[in-house]
Protein backbone atom coordinates (compact mmCIF):
# COMPACT_ATOMS: atom_id res chain seq x y z
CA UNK A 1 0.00 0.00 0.00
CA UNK A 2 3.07 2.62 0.68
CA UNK A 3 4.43 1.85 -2.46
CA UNK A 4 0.93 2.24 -4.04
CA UNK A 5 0.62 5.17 -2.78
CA UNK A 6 3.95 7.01 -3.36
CA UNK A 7 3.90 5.85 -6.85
CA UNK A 8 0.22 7.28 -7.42
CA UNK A 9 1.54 11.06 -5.90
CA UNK A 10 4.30 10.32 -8.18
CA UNK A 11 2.50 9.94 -11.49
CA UNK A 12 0.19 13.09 -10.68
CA UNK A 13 2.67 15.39 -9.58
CA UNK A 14 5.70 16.19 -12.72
CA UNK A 15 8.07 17.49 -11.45
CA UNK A 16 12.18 17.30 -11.05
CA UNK A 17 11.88 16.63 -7.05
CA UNK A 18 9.62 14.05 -8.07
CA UNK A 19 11.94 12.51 -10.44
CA UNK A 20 14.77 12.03 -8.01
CA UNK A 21 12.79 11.09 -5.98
CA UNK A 22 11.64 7.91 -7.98
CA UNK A 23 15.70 7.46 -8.97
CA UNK A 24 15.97 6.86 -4.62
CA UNK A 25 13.00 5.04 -5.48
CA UNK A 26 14.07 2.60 -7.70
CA UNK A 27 17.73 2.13 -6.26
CA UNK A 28 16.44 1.04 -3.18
CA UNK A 29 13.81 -1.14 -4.65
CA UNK A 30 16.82 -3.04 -6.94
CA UNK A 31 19.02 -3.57 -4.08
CA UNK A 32 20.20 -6.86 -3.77
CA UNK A 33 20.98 -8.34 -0.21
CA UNK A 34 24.42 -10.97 0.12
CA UNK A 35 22.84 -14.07 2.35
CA UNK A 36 26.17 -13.76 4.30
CA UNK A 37 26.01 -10.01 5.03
CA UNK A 38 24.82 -8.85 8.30
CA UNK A 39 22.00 -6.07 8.49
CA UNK A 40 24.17 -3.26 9.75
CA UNK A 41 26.51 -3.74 7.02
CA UNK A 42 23.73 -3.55 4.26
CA UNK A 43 22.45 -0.55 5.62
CA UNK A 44 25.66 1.41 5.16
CA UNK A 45 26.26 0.18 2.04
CA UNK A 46 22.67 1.19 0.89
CA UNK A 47 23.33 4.73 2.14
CA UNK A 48 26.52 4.63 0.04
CA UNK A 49 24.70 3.55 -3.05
CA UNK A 50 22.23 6.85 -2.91
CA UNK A 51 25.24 9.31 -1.95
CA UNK A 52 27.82 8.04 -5.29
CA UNK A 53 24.70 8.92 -7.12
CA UNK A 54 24.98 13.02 -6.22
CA UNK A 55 21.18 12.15 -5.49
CA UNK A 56 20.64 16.22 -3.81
CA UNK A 57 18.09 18.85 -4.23
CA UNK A 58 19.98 22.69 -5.08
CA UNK A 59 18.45 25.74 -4.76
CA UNK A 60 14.48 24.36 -4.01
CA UNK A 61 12.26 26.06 -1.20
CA UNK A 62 13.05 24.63 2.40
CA UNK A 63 10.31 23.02 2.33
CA UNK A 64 10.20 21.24 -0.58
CA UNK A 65 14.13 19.84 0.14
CA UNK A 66 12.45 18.91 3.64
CA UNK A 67 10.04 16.75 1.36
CA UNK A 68 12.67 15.11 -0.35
CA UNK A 69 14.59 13.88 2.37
CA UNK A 70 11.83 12.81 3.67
CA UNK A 71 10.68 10.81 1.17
CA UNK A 72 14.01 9.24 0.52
CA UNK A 73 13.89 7.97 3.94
CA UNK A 74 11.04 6.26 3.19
CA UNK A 75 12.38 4.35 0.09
CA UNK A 76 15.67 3.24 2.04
CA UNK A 77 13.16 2.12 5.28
CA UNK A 78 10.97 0.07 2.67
CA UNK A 79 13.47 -1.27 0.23
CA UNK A 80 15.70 -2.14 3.41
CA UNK A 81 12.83 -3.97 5.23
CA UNK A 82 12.21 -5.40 1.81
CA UNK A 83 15.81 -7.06 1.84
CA UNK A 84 15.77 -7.99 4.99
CA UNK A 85 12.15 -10.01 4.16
CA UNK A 86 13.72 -11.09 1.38
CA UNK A 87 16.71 -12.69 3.12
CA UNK A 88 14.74 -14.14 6.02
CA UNK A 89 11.86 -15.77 4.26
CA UNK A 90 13.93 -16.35 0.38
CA UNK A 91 17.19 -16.68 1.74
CA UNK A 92 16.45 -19.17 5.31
CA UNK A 93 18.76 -22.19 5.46
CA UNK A 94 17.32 -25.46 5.81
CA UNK A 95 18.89 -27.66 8.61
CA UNK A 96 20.22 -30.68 7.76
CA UNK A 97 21.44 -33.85 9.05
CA UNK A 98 22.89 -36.91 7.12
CA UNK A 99 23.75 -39.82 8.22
CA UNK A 100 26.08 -42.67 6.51
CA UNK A 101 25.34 -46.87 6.91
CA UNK A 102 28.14 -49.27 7.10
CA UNK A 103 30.47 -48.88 4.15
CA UNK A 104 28.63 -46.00 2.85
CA UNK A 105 30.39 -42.76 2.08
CA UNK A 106 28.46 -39.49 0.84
CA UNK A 107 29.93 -35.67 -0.41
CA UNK A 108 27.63 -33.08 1.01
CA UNK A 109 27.49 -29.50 -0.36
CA UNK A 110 26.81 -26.67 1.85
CA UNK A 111 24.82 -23.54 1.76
CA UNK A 112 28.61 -21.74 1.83
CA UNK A 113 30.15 -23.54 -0.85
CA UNK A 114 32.12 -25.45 1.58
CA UNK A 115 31.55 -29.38 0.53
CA UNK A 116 31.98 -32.90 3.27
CA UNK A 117 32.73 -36.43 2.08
CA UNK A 118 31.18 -37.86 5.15
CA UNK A 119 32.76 -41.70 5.75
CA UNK A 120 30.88 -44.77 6.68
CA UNK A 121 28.59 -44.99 10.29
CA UNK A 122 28.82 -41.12 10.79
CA UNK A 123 26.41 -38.02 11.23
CA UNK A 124 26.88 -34.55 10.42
CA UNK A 125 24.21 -32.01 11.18
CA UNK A 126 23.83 -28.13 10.93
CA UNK A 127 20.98 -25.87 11.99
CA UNK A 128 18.94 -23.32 10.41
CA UNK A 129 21.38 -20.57 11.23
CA UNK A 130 24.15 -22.09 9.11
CA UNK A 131 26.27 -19.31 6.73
CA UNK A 132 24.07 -16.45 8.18
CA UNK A 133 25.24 -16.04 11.77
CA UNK A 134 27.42 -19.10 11.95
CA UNK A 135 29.14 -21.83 10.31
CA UNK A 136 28.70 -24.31 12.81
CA UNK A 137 28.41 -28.16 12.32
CA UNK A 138 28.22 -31.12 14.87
CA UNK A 139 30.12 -34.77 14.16
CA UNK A 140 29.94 -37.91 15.23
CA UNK A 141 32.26 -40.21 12.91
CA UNK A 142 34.73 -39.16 10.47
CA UNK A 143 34.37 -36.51 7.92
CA UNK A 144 36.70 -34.78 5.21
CA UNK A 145 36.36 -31.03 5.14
CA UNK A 146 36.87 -28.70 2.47
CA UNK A 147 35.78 -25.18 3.48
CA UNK A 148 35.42 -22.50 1.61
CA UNK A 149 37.26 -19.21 3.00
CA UNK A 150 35.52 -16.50 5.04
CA UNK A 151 36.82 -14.58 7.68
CA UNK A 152 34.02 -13.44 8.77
CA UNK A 153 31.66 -16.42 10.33
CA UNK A 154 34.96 -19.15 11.23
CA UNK A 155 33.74 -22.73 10.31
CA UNK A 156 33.17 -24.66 13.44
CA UNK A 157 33.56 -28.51 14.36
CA UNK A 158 32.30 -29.92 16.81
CA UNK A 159 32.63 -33.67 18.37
CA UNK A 160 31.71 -35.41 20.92
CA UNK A 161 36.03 -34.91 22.30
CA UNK A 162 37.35 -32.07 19.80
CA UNK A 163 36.46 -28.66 18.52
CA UNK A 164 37.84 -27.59 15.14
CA UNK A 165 38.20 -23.97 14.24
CA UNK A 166 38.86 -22.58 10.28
CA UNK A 167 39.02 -20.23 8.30
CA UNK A 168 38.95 -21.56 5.13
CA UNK A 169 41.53 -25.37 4.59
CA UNK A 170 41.02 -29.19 4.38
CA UNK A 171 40.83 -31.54 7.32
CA UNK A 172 39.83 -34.22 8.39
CA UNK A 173 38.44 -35.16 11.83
CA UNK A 174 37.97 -38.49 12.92
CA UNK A 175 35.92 -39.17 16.41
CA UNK A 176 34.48 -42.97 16.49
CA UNK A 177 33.66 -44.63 19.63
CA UNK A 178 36.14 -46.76 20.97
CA UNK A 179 38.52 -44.85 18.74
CA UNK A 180 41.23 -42.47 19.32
CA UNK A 181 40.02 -39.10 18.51
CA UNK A 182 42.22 -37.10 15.77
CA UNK A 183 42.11 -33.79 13.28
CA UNK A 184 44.94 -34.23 10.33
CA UNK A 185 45.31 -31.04 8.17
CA UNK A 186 45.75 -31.46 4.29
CA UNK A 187 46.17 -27.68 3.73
CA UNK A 188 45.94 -24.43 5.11
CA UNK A 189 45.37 -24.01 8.77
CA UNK A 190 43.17 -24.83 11.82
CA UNK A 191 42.65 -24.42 15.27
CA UNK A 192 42.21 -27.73 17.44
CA UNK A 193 40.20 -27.45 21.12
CA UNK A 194 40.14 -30.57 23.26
CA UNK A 195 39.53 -30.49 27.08
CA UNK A 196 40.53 -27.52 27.82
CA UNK A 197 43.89 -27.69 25.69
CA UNK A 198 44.42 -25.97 22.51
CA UNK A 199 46.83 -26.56 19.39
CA UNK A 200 47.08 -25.37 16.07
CA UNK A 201 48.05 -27.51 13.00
CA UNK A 202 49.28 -26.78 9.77
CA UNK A 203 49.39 -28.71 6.40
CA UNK A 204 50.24 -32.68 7.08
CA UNK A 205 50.08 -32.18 10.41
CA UNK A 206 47.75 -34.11 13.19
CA UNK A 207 46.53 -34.14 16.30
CA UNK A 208 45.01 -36.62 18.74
CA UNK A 209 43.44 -36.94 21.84
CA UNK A 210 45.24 -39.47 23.83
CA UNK A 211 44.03 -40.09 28.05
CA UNK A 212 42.52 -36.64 28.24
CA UNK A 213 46.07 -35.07 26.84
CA UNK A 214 45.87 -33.20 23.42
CA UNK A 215 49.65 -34.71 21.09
CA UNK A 216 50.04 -32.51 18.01
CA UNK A 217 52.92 -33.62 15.19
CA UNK A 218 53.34 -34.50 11.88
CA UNK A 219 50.78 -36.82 10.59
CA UNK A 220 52.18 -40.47 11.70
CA UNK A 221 49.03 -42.04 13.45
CA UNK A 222 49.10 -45.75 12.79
CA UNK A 223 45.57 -45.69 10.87
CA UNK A 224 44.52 -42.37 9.18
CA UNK A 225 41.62 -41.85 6.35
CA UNK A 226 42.95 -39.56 3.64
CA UNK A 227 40.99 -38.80 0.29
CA UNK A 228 38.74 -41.76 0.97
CA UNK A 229 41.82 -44.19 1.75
CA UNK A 230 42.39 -46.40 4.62
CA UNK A 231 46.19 -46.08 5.75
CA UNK A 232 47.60 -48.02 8.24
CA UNK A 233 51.51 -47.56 8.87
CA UNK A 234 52.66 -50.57 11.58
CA UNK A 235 49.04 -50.48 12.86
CA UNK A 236 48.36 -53.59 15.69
CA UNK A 237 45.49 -55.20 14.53
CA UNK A 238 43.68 -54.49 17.64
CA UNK A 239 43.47 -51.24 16.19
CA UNK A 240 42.56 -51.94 12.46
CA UNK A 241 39.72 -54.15 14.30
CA UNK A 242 38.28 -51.16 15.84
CA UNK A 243 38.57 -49.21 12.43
CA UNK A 244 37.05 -51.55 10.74
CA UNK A 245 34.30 -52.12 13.25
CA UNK A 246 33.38 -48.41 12.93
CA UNK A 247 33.66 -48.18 9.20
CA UNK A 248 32.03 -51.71 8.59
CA UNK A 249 30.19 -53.24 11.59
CA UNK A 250 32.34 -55.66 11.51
CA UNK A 251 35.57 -56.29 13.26
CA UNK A 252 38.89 -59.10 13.27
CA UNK A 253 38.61 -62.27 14.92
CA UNK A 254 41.65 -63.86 15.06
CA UNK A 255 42.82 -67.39 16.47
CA UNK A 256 45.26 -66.72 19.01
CA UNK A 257 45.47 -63.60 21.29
CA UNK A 258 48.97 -62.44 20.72
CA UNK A 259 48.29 -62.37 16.94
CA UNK A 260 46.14 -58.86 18.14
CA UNK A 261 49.72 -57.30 18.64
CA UNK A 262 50.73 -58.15 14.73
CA UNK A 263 51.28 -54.97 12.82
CA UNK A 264 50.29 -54.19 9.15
CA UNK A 265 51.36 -51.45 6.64
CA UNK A 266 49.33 -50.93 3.57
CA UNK A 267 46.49 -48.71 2.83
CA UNK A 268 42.97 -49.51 0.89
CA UNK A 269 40.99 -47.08 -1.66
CA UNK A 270 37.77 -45.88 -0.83
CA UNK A 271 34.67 -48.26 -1.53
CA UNK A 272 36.80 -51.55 -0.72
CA UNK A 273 35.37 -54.11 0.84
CA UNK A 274 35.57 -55.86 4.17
CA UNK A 275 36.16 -59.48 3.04
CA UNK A 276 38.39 -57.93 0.89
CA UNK A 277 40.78 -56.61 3.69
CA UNK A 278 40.55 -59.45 5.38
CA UNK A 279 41.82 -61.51 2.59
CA UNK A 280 44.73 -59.03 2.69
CA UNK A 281 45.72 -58.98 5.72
CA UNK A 282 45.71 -62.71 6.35
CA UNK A 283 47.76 -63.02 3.12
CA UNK A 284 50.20 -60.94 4.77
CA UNK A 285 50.23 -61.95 8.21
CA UNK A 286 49.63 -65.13 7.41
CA UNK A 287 46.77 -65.78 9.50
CA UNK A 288 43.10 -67.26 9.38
CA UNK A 289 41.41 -64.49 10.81
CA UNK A 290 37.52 -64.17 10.34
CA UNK A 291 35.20 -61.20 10.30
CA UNK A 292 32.70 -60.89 12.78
């Protein structure tokens, strides 16, 4: 109905105030609002938008350049509550939460342009909030990150043992039950929170979460998940059981209980199979272990 309105006075009164007028008009109207943007921010840069277009009345009664300001007031209230609207109801982020079954591995794209390959037996969920006031995400499982850089909402982490903190890099962060929690860094930079201790990592670097303490180094751990591979560098099967147990549902039986203590180096590419592991690592080891 404003618009209505100011449009009709507008049509039935010629003249120049009127004009620039409708220029304030339409340049408010046309303004397009950045989903990541914050309100403030928009405003100013609204106000900046009229003033680089010299948009003044010269030499007019007072009272007429009263009516002008006042009216382009009105356009930057209305097309800024239009924006806002706009963003709240057009823009609103959905919340999401996907989950992964045994062997099953997905790549997620976010609102941000930030993408996940979420691994096997994991959850990853973000609210409604997501790339507007935060970039905030919640893990259980393992996940490869590739985040797309902005400074000003940090992309958040967060596990049931570890907080990671980015600007914009690939990680990976790995927190299974029964499995020592870890963050490995493929590039750039991040920020690692655990129990009250804090590290930060940088490219091929790791850190886990070992009896409450927080060990940061290069990237040794004896099993690690890296572009969709299982790696295991002198890993004790104990260990590869677990892995496998959280990746697969299934974990090593083996014949005699020292053979748990046998170590294996190799790694597998994404989308192999259990039995097929197994057939590997007995080959190796020499063993008859089962899956189970």
């Amino acid at each position: 109905m404003l618009q209505e309105g100011l449009r009709c006075k507008m049509g039935e009164h010629k003249n120049p105030v009127s004009e620039e007028y409708k220029e304030v008009w339409d340049l408010a109207s046309g303004y397009s609002y950045p989903q990541a943007a914050q309100n403030a921010e928009q405003w100013e840069m609204l106000q900046e938008k009229i003033n680089s277009r010299n948009l003044r009345v010269t030499h007019r009664p007072l009272l007429t350049r009263k009516w002008f300001l006042a009216a382009a007031t009105v356009a930057l209230v209305v097309g800024f509550a239009a924006v806002i609207y706009s963003n709240i109801a057009g823009g609103h982020v959905e919340p999401l939460v996907a989950t992964t079954g045994p062997g099953e591995v997905k790549i997620l794209p976010l609102p941000d342009g930030s993408e996940v390959t979420l691994n096997s037996n994991s959850r990853l969920a973000y609210d409604a909030e997501f790339n507007h006031h935060n970039r905030h995400l919640t893990l259980s499982g393992q996940a490869h990150f590739e985040v797309k850089r902005n400074e000003l909402l940090p992309f958040v982490v967060q596990s049931a043992h570890v907080n990671v903190t980015v600007l914009g890099t690939g990680f990976n962060v790995t927190d299974y039950p029964a499995e020592m929690p870890a963050v490995e860094v493929s590039h750039g930079r991040v920020q690692v929170d655990a129990d009250g201790q804090r590290t930060t990592l940088n490219r091929n670097m790791m850190a886990r979460l070992k009896d409450g303490k927080l060990y940061s180094g290069m990237a040794d751990a004896a099993c690690r998940w890296n572009d969709g591979k299982l790696i295991f560098n002198s890993a004790p099967l104990v260990e590869i059981s677990q892995v496998l147990k959280n990746r697969y549902g299934k974990g090593l039986v083996w014949q005699n209980a020292e053979d748990k203590d046998r170590v294996f180096t190799g790694s597998f590419e994404q989308g192999t199979r259990p039995q097929a592991i197994l057939n590997t690592l007995n080959t190796a080891l020499g063993l008859k272990m089962t899956l189970e």
